[in-house]
Protein backbone atom coordinates (compact mmCIF):
# COMPACT_ATOMS: atom_id res chain seq x y z
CA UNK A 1 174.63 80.92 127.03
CA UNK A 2 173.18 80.25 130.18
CA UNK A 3 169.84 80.11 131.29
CA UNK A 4 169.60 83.38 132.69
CA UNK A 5 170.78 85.60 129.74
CA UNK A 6 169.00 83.33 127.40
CA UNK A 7 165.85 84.85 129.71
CA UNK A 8 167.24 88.00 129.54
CA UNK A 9 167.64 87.68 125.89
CA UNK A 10 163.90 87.45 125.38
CA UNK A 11 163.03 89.76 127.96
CA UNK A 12 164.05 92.46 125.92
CA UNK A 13 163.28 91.05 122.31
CA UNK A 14 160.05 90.63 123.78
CA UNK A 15 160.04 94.84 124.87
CA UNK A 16 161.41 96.00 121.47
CA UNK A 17 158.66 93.97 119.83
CA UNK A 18 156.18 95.54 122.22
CA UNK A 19 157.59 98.92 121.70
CA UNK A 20 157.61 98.80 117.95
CA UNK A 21 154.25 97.61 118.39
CA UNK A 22 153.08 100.40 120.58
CA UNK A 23 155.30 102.58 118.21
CA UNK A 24 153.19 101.42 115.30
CA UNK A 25 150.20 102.33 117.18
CA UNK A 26 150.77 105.29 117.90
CA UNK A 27 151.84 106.27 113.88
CA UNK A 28 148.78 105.27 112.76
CA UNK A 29 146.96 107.96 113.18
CA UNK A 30 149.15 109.87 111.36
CA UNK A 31 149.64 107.09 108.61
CA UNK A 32 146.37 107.45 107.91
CA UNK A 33 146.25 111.07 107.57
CA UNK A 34 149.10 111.01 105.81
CA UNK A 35 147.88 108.06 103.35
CA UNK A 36 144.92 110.08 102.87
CA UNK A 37 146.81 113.19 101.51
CA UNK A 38 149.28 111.18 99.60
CA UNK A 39 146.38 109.07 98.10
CA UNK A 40 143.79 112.45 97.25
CA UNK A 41 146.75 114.15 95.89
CA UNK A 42 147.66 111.16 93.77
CA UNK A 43 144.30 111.02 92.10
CA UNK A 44 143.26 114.55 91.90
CA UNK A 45 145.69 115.06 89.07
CA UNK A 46 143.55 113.21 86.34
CA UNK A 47 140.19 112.76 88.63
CA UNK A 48 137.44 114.59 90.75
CA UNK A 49 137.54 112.02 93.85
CA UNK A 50 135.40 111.35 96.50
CA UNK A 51 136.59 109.00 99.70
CA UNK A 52 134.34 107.79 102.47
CA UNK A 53 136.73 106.08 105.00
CA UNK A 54 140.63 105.59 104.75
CA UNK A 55 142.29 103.09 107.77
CA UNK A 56 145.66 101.70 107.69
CA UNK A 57 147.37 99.83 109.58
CA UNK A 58 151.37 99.57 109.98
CA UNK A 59 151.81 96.02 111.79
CA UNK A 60 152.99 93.59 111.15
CA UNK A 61 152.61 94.69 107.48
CA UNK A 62 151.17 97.19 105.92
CA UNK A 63 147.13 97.15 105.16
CA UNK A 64 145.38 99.87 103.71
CA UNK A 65 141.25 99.86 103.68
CA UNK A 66 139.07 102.58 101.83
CA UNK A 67 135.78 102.86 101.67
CA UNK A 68 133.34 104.08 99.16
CA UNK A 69 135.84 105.36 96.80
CA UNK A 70 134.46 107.47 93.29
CA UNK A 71 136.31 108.68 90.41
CA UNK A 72 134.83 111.32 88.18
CA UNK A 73 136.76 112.65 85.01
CA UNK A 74 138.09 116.50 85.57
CA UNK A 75 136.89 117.29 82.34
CA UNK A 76 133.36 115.16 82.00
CA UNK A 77 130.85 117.44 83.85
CA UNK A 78 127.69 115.74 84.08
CA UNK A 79 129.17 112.25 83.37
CA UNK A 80 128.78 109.06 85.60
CA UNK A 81 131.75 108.13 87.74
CA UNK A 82 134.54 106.30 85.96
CA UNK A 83 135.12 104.41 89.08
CA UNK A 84 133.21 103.58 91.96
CA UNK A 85 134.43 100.63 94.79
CA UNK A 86 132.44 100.13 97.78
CA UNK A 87 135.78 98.84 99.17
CA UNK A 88 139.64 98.55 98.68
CA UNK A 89 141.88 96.10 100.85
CA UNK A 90 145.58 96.97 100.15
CA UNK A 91 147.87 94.62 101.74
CA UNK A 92 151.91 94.61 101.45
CA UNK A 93 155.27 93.83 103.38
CA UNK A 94 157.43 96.40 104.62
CA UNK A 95 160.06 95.30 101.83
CA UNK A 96 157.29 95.42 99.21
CA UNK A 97 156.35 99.04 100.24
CA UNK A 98 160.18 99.83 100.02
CA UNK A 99 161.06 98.36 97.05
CA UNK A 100 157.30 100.14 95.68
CA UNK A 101 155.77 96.89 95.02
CA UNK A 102 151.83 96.04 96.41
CA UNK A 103 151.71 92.55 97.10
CA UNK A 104 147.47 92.54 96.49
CA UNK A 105 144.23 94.80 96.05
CA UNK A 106 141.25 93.15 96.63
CA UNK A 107 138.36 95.52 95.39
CA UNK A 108 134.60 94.54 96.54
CA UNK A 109 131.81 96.22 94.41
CA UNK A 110 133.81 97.76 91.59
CA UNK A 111 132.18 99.42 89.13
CA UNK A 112 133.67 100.83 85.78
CA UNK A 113 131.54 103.21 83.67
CA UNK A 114 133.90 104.12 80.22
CA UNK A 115 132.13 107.15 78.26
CA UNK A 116 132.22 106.96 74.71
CA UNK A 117 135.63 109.11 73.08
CA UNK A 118 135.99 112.57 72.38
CA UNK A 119 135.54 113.82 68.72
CA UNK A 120 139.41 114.75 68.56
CA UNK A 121 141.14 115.67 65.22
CA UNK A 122 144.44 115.05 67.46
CA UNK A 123 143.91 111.49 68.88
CA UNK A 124 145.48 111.44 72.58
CA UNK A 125 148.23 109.21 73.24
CA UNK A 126 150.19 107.64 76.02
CA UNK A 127 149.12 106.52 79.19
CA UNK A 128 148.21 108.06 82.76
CA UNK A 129 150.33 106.46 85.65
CA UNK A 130 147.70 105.62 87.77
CA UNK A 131 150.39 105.38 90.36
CA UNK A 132 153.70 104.94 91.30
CA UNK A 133 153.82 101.25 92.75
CA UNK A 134 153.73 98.14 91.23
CA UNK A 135 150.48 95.99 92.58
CA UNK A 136 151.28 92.45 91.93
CA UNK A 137 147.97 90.71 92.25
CA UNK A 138 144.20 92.67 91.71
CA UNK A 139 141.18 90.76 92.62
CA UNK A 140 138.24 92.24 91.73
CA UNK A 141 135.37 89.37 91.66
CA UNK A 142 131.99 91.18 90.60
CA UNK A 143 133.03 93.95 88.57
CA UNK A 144 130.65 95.79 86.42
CA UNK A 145 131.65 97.42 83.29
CA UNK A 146 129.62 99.46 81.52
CA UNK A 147 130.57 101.28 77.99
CA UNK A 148 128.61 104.41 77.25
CA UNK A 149 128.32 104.45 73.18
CA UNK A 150 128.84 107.97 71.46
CA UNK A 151 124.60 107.84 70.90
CA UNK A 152 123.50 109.41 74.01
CA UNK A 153 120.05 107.74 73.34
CA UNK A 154 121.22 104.15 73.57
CA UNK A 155 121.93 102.56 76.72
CA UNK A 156 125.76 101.26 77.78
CA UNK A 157 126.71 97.97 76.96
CA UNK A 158 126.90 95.85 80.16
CA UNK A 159 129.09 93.25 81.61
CA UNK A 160 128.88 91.19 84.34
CA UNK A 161 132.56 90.17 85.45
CA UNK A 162 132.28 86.95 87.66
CA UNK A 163 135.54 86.64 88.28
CA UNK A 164 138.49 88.94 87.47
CA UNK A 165 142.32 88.40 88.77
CA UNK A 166 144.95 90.99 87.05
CA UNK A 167 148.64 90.73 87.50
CA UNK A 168 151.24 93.67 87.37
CA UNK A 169 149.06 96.79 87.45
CA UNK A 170 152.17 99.40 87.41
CA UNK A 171 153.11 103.06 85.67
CA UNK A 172 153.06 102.63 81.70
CA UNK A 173 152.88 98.70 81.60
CA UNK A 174 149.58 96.68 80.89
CA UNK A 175 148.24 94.41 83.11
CA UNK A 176 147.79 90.74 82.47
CA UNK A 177 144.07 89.25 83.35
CA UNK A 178 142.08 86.23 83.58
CA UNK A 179 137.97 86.56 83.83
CA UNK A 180 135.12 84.33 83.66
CA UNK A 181 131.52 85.93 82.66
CA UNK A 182 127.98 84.45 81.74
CA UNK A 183 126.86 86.35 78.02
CA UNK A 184 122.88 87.61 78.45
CA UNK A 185 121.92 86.35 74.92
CA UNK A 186 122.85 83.59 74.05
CA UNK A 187 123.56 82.35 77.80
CA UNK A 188 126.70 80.80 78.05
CA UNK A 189 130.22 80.83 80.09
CA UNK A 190 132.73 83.35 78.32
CA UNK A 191 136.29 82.74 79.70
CA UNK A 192 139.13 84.93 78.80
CA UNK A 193 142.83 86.00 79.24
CA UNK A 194 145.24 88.36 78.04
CA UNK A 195 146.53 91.80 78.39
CA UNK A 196 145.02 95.26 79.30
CA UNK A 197 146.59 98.73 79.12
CA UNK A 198 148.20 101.25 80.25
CA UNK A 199 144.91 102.32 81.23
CA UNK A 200 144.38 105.72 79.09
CA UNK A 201 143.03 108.52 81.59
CA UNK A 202 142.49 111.12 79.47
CA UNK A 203 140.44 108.50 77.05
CA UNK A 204 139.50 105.23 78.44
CA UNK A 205 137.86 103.93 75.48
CA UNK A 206 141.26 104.21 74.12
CA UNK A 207 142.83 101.55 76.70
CA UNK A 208 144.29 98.85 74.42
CA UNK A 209 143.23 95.20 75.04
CA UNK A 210 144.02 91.64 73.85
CA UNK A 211 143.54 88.03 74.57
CA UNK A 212 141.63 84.88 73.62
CA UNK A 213 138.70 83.66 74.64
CA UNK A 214 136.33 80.28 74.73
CA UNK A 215 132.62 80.63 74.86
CA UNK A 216 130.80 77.25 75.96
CA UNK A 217 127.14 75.87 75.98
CA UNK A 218 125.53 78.89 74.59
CA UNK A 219 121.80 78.06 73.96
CA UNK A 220 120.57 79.41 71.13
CA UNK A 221 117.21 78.43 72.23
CA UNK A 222 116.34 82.01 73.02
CA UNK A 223 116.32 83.09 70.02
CA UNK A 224 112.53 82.01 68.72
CA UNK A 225 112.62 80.06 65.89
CA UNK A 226 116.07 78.03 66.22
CA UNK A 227 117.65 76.34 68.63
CA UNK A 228 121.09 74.36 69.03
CA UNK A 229 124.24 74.11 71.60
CA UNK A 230 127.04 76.82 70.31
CA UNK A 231 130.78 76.80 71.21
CA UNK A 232 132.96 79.45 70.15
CA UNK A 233 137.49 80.24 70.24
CA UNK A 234 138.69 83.04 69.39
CA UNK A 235 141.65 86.26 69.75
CA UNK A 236 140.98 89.45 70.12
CA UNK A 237 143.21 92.72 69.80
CA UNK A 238 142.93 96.38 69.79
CA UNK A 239 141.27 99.03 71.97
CA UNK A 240 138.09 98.98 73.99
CA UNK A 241 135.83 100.89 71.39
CA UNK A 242 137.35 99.06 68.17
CA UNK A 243 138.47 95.74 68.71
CA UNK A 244 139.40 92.99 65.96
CA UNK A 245 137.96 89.37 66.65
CA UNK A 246 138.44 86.21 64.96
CA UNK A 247 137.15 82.95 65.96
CA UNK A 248 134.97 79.92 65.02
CA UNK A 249 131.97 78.72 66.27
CA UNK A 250 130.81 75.21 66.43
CA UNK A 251 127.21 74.19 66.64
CA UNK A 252 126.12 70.33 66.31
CA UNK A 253 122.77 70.76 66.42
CA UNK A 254 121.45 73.86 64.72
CA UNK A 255 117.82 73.66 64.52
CA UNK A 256 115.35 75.44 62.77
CA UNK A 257 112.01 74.94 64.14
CA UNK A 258 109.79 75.78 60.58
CA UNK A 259 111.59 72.21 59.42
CA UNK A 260 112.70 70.40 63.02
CA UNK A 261 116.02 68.79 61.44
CA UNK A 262 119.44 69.54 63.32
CA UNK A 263 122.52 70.34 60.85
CA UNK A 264 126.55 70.75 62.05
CA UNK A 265 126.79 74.17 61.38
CA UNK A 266 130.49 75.12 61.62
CA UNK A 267 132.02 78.97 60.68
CA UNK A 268 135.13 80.64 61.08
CA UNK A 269 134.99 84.49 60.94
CA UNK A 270 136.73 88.22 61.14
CA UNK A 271 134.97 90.78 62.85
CA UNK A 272 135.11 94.40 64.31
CA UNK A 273 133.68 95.11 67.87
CA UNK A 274 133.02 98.90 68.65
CA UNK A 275 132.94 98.31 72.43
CA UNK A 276 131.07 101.49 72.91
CA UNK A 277 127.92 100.15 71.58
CA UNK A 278 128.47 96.46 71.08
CA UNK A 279 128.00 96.60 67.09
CA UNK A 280 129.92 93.90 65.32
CA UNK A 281 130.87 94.05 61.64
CA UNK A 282 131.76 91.06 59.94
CA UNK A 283 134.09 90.79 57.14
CA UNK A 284 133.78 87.84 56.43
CA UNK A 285 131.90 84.66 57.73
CA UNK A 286 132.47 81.05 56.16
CA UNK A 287 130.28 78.85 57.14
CA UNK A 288 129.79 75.12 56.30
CA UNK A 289 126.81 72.54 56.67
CA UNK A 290 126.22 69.53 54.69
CA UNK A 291 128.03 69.71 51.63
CA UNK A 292 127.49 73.34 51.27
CA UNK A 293 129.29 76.28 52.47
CA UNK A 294 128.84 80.28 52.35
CA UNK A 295 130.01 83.23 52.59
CA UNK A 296 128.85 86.21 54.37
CA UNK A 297 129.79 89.48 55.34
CA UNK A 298 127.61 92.88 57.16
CA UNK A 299 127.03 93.92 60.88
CA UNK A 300 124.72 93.40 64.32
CA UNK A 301 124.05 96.51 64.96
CA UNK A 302 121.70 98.68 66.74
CA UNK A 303 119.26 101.56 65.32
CA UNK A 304 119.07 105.12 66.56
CA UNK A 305 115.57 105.15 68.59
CA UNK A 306 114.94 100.90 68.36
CA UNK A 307 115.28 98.44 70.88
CA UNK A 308 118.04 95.42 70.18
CA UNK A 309 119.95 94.89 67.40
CA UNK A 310 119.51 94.31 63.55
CA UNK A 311 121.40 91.59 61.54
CA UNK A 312 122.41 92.32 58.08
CA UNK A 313 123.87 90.49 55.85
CA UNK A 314 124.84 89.67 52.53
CA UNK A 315 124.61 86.24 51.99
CA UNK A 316 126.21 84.03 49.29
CA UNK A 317 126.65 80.27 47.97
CA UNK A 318 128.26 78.51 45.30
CA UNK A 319 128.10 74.91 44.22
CA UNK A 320 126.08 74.38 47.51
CA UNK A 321 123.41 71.38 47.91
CA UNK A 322 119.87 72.28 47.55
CA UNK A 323 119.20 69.42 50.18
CA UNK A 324 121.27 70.92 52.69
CA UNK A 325 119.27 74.12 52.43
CA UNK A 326 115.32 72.71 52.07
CA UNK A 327 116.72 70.74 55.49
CA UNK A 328 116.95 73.95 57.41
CA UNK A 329 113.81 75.50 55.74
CA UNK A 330 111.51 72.85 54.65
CA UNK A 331 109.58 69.76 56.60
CA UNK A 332 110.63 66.68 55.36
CA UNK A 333 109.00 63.51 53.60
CA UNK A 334 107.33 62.05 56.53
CA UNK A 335 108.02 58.61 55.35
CA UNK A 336 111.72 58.99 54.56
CA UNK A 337 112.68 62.19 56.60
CA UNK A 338 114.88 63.23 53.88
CA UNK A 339 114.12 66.75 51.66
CA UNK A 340 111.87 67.25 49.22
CA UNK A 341 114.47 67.72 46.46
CA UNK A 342 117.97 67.08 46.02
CA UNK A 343 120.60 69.16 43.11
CA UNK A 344 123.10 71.64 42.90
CA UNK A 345 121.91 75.41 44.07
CA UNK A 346 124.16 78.59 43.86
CA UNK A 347 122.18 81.97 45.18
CA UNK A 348 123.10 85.17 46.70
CA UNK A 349 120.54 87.31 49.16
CA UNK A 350 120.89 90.38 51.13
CA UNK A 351 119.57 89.10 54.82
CA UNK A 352 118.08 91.04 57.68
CA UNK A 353 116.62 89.66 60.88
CA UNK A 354 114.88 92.52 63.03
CA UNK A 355 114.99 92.57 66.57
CA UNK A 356 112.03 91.12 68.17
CA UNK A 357 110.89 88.74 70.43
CA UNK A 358 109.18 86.48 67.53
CA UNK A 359 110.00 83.60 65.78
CA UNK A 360 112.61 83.96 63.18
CA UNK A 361 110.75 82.81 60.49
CA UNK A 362 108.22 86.18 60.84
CA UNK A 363 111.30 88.41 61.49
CA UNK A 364 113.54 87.30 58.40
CA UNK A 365 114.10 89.33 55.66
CA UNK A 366 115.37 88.21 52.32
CA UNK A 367 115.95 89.66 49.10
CA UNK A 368 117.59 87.43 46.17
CA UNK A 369 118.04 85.34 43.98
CA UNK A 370 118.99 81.58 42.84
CA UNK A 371 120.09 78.69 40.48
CA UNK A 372 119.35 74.88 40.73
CA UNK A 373 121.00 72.23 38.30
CA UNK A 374 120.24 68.67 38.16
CA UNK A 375 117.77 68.75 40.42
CA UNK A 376 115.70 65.68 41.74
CA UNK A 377 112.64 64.91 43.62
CA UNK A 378 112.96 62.53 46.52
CA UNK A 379 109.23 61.81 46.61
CA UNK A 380 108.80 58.81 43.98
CA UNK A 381 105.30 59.86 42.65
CA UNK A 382 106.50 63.55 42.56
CA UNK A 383 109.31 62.91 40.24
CA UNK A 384 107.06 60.31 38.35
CA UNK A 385 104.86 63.52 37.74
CA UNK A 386 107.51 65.49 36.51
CA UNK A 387 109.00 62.82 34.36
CA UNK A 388 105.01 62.35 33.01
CA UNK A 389 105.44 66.40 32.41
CA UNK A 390 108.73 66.00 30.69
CA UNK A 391 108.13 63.23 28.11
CA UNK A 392 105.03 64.50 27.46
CA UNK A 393 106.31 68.34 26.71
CA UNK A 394 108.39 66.58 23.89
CA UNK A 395 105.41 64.76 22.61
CA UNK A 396 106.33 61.46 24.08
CA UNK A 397 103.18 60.54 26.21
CA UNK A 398 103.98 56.65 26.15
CA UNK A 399 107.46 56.79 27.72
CA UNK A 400 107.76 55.27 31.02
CA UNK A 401 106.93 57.70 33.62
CA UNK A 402 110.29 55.57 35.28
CA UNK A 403 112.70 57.65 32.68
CA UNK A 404 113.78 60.25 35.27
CA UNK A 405 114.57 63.78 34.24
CA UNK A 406 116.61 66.62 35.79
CA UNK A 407 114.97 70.01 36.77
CA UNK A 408 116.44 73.09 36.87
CA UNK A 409 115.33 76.03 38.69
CA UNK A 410 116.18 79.77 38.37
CA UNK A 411 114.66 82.89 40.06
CA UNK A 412 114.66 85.85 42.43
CA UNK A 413 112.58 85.68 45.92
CA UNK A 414 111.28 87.96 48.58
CA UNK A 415 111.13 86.71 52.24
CA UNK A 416 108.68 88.77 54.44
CA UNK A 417 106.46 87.81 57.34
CA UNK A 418 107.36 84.10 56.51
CA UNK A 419 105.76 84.74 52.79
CA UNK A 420 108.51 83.49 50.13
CA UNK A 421 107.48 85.85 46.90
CA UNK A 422 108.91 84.57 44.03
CA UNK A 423 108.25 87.70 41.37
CA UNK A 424 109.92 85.33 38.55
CA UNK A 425 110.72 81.77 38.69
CA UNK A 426 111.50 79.17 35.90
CA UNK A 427 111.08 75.76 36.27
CA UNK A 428 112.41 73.79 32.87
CA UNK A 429 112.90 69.98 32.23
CA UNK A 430 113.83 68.42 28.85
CA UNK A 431 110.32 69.23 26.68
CA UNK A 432 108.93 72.34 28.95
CA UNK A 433 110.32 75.44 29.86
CA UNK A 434 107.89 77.08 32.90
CA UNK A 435 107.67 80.63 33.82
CA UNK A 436 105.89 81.17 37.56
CA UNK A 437 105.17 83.43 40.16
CA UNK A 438 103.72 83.43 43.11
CA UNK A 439 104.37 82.42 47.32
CA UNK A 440 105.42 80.00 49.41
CA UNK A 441 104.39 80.28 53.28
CA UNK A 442 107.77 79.07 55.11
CA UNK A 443 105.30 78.41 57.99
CA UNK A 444 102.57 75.77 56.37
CA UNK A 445 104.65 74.89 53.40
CA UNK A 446 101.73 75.83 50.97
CA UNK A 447 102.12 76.65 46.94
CA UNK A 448 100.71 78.79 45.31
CA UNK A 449 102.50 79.47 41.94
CA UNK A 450 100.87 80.54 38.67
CA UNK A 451 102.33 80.80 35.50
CA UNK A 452 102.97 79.15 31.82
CA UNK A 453 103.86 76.17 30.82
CA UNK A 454 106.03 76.42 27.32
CA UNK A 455 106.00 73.29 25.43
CA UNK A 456 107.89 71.80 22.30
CA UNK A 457 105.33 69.67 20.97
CA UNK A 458 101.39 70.68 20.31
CA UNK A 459 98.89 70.19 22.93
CA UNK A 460 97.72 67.22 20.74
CA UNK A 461 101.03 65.28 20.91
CA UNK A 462 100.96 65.38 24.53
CA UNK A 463 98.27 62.36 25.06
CA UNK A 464 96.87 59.43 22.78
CA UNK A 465 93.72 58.38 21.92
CA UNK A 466 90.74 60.21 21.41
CA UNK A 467 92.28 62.80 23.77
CA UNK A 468 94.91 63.09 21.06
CA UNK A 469 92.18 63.74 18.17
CA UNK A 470 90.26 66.06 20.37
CA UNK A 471 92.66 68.17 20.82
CA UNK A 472 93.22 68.87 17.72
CA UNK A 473 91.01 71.37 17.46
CA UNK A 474 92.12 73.49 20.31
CA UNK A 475 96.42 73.47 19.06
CA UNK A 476 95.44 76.76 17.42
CA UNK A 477 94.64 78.57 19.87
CA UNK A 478 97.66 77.24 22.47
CA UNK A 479 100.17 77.51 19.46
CA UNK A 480 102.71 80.27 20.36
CA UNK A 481 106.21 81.45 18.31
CA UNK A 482 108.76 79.20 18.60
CA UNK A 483 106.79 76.66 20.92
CA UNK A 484 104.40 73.90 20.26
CA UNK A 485 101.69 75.11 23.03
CA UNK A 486 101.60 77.80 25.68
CA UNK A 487 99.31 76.71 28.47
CA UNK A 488 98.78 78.75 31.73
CA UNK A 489 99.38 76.14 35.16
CA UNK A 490 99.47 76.86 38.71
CA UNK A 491 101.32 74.84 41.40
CA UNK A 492 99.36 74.10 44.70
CA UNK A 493 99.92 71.38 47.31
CA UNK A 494 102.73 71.69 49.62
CA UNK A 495 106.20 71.09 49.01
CA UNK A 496 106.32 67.87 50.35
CA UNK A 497 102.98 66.99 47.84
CA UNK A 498 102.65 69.47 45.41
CA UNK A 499 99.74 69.18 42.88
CA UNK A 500 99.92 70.41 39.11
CA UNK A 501 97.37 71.70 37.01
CA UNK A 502 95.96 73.87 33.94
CA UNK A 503 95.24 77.30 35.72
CA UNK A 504 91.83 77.91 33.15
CA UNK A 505 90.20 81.19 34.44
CA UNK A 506 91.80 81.23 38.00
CA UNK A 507 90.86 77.34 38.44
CA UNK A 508 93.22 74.43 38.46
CA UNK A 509 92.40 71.85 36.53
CA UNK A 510 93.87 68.39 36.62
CA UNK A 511 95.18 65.79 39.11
C-alpha cells in the first residue's frame, strides 16, 4: 500500500472513530434516561427507592455513576433504609455488558441497616435477584452495617467495615468476600473471608453467611481488672441472625490485677451468634492454664432496659491445681513469688460478671462450691503451724513441727463486691477436723474465718508441762461426743500470713 491510501486509510478510521464518538454523545442523554428507568424499575419490585443523580457514559466503555442512592423495604413502614450509598461507580466493556457481566462497582459511603426478622410461622425462602448481571468485582471500603435486634429498646449492633472486596455478586449465587475491621471492645484487627448469600430481600437477616476469621492483638486491658494480649481463629456458618462459631483463643499473658501474675490461658470453644443483637451462647468452652483445665458453658448477653452485656456462666473443674487458681486470684509470697498453697482442687460455680465500667473483681459474681486434696503450704512457717496444729490434735505435742501434713479443704462460697463468703468451710488435717465460716476480701487478702476446731485428743494432751496439768481441769468442759475437745478458733491474717487462734468471746487468742 502506498503512502497515499495508507493516509487515506486513517483519514477515515480516524472519522468513524469520531463519528462513533459523536454518536456516543449524542446517546447519552438518552442512556441515561433510559438507565434510569431500567434501573428504578429494577428495584421497585422488592424496594421503595430514592435516586439523587444517574450519569452514564457510553465511550469508550460503559460507566455508570449514581448518586445518593436509598433503599427502603416495601413492606417496613417506618423502618430505616436498608441501603443507603452516597455513590456508585459502575464500570464495564461493551462485551461485558453483552455477555451481562459488570466488570466492577465501587460503592463510597455504603451503609447497610438489616431489621431484625419477621415473627413468621412460614419461614421465607429463596433469594431476591437483585439483578440480572453478573458484577465481577464490588469494592465497598467503609461500609457500615448495622443489625437492628427484634428488642426495639436496644440499639443495633454496629460494624465498622475497613475494607470490603466481594467477588461474583449475580442472580441466586452468593458472593465471595474478603474484609478487614477493628472490634470496639476488646480493640483488635478482625480479618475475614468467605461466602455471603443470595442476599434474602424479603428477610435480610435470613442472608446465609460463612467463612473464617483471625482476630489479632486484642487488648484486654479495657476490661478493668485484667489485662493480657488475645489472639483468636475461627469458622463461622449460618445466617446473619444465628450464626455457629468455633474457634480458639490464645492469650500469653492473662493478667489479673487483684494478684499481678500472667498465666497462658488457652480455650477452644462452640458458640451461637444471634447477629441481631450480638448475644453469644456458648456450648461449650475448654479452657487450659497451668496444669488445670475447665469447662464452661452460658451466654454474653444483653438485658432488656441495661446498658452492655452480662456474662454467665457455669463454670467447672476437675483434678485442677489449686496453685494455678490462687495465681490468678491471690498475691503471692513476696519472697518466693509462688502461691500461697499448692494441692489438688475440683469445684463447680455458676459465674456472672455485670456490665460496668469497674474493676472485675467488684463486678464478679460467684456462687459454688469446692474440694482440695493434699494440699500444702508454700510458706515454711505456715505449714510448720499447721503441722504444730496437726500433731498436736492427735495428742502428739513433741513431734517435730518438720513432719509435714496434708490439708484438705471442702466448702461452698459466695463472691460479691470482691467479698468471698464462705457459709461452710472445713479445713481437716490428720488429728483436727475444722468447721469455719466467714470472708475473704479478694481485694486486701484479709481473713476473717470463725469456727470450731474438732480434736481427737483432750485439750490436755495437746501441750506438756504444767500447761498439760492445768488443763486438766478445763477437758470437761471442751469434751464433746465422739471428739477429744471442741474449741471455737478464728482465722485472721492474710492469706499470704494467716494467724490462728482460740476465738474466746469474739477475741482471738494465741500467736
Amino acid at each position: 500500500m502506498n503512502s497515499t491510501k495508507l493516509w487515506r486509510w486513517t483519514i477515515a478510521v480516524a472519522i468513524v472513530l469520531a463519528l462513533i464518538g459523536l454518536g456516543a454523545k449524542l446517546a447519552e442523554p438518552a442512556a441515561t434516561s433510559y438507565t434510569r428507568s431500567a434501573l428504578l424499575k429494577g428495584l421497585q419490585k422488592d424496594y421503595e427507592t430514592q435516586v439523587g443523580d444517574l450519569q452514564v457514559r457510553l465511550f469508550p466503555g460503559v460507566h455508570v455513576t449514581i448518586r445518593d442512592l436509598v433503599l427502603h423495604q416495601k413492606d417496613r413502614p417506618g423502618a430505616p433504609p436498608l441501603i443507603e450509598t452516597k455513590e456508585v461507580s459502575v464500570s464495564a466493556g461493551w462485551t461485558d455488558v453483552i455477555r451481562k457481566h459488570v466488570g466492577e462497582v465501587v460503592l463510597t459511603g455504603l451503609k447497610i441497616q438489616v431489621p431484625p426478622r419477621r415473627a413468621s410461622e412460614q419461614p421465607h425462602h429463596g433469594s431476591s435477584k437483585i439483578a440480572g448481571f453478573v458484577i465481577d468485582t464490588i469494592i465497598a471500603d467503609g461500609t457500615i452495617l448495622e443489625v437492628y435486634p427484634k428488642d426495639p429498646e436496644k440499639e443495633p449492633l454496629g460494624f465498622e467495615i475497613h475494607q470490603l472486596t466481594l467477588h461474583g455478586a449475580g442472580p441466586d449465587q452468593p458472593m465471595t468476600f474478603q474484609a478487614t475491621l477493628r472490634n470496639a471492645r476488646p480493640p483488635g484487627e478482625i480479618h475475614s473471608s468467605g461466602k455471603f448469600g443470595p442476599w434474602e430481600a424479603e428477610e435480610p437477616a435470613a442472608t446465609p453467611v460463612s467463612g473464617s476469621y483471625t482476630f489479632r492483638d486484642a487488648d484486654l486491658s479495657v476490661f478493668k481488672g485484667i489485662a493480657g494480649t488475645l489472639s483468636s481463629d475461627g469458622s463461622y456458618q449460618g445466617v446473619l441472625d444465628h450464626i455457629s462459631v468455633q474457634g480458639k483463643t490464645d492469650t500469653p499473658d492473662f493478667t489479673v490485677r487483684i494478684s499481678g501474675r500472667p498465666v497462658h490461658l488457652t480455650t477452644q470453644f462452640q458458640a451461637v451468634v444471634d447477629g441481631t443483637s450480638g448475644n453469644t451462647y456458648l456450648d461449650p468452652v475448654n479452657g487450659q492454664f497451668g496444669r488445670s483445665s475447665l469447662v464452661a458453658r452460658g451466654s454474653v448477653a444483653g438485658e432488656r432496659g441495661k446498658k452492655g452485656k452480662t456474662v454467665a456462666l457455669d463454670v467447672s473443674v476437675k483434678d485442677g491445681r489449686l496453685e494455678d487458681m490462687l495465681r490468678l486470684a491471690v498475691k503471692p509470697d513476696t519472697s518466693t513469688n509462688d502461691s500461697v498453697m499448692t494441692g489438688a482442687i475440683s469445684f463447680h460455680t455458676k459465674l456472672v460478671i455485670a456490665p460496668g465500667d469497674v474493676d472485675i473483681a467488684q463486678k464478679l459474681r460467684l456462687d459454688g462450691a469446692f474440694e482440695v486434696g493434699q494440699a500444702h503450704f508454700s510458706e515454711l512457717n505456715v505449714q510448720e503451724k499447721v503441722n504444730s496444729l496437726s500433731h498436736r490434735g492427735k495428742g502428739d505435742p513433741k513431734e517435730s513441727p518438720d513432719a509435714s501434713v496434708a490439708s484438705d479443704f471442702n466448702g461452698s462460697f459466695k463472691l460479691d463486691n470482691g467479698i468471698v463468703t464462705f457459709p461452710k468451710l472445713s479445713f481437716n488435717v490428720p488429728g483436727i477436723s475444722v468447721a469455719l465460716s466467714g470472708n475473704f476480701g479478694l481485694l486486701d487478702q484479709h481473713l476473717d474465718l470463725h469456727g470450731t476446731a474438732r480434736l481427737e485428743a483432750k485439750l490436755s494432751q495437746t501441750t506438756t508441762g504444767v500447761k498439760s496439768f492445768l488443763l486438766k481441769a478445763v477437758d470437761p468442759f471442751f469434751e464433746k461426743k465422739n471428739a477429744g475437745a471442741v474449741i471455737p478458733i478464728e482465722i485472721g491474717g492474710t492469706s499470704s500470713s494467716p494467724k490462728f487462734g482460740l476465738d474466746i468471746g469474739g477475741h482471738r487468742v494465741g500467736p
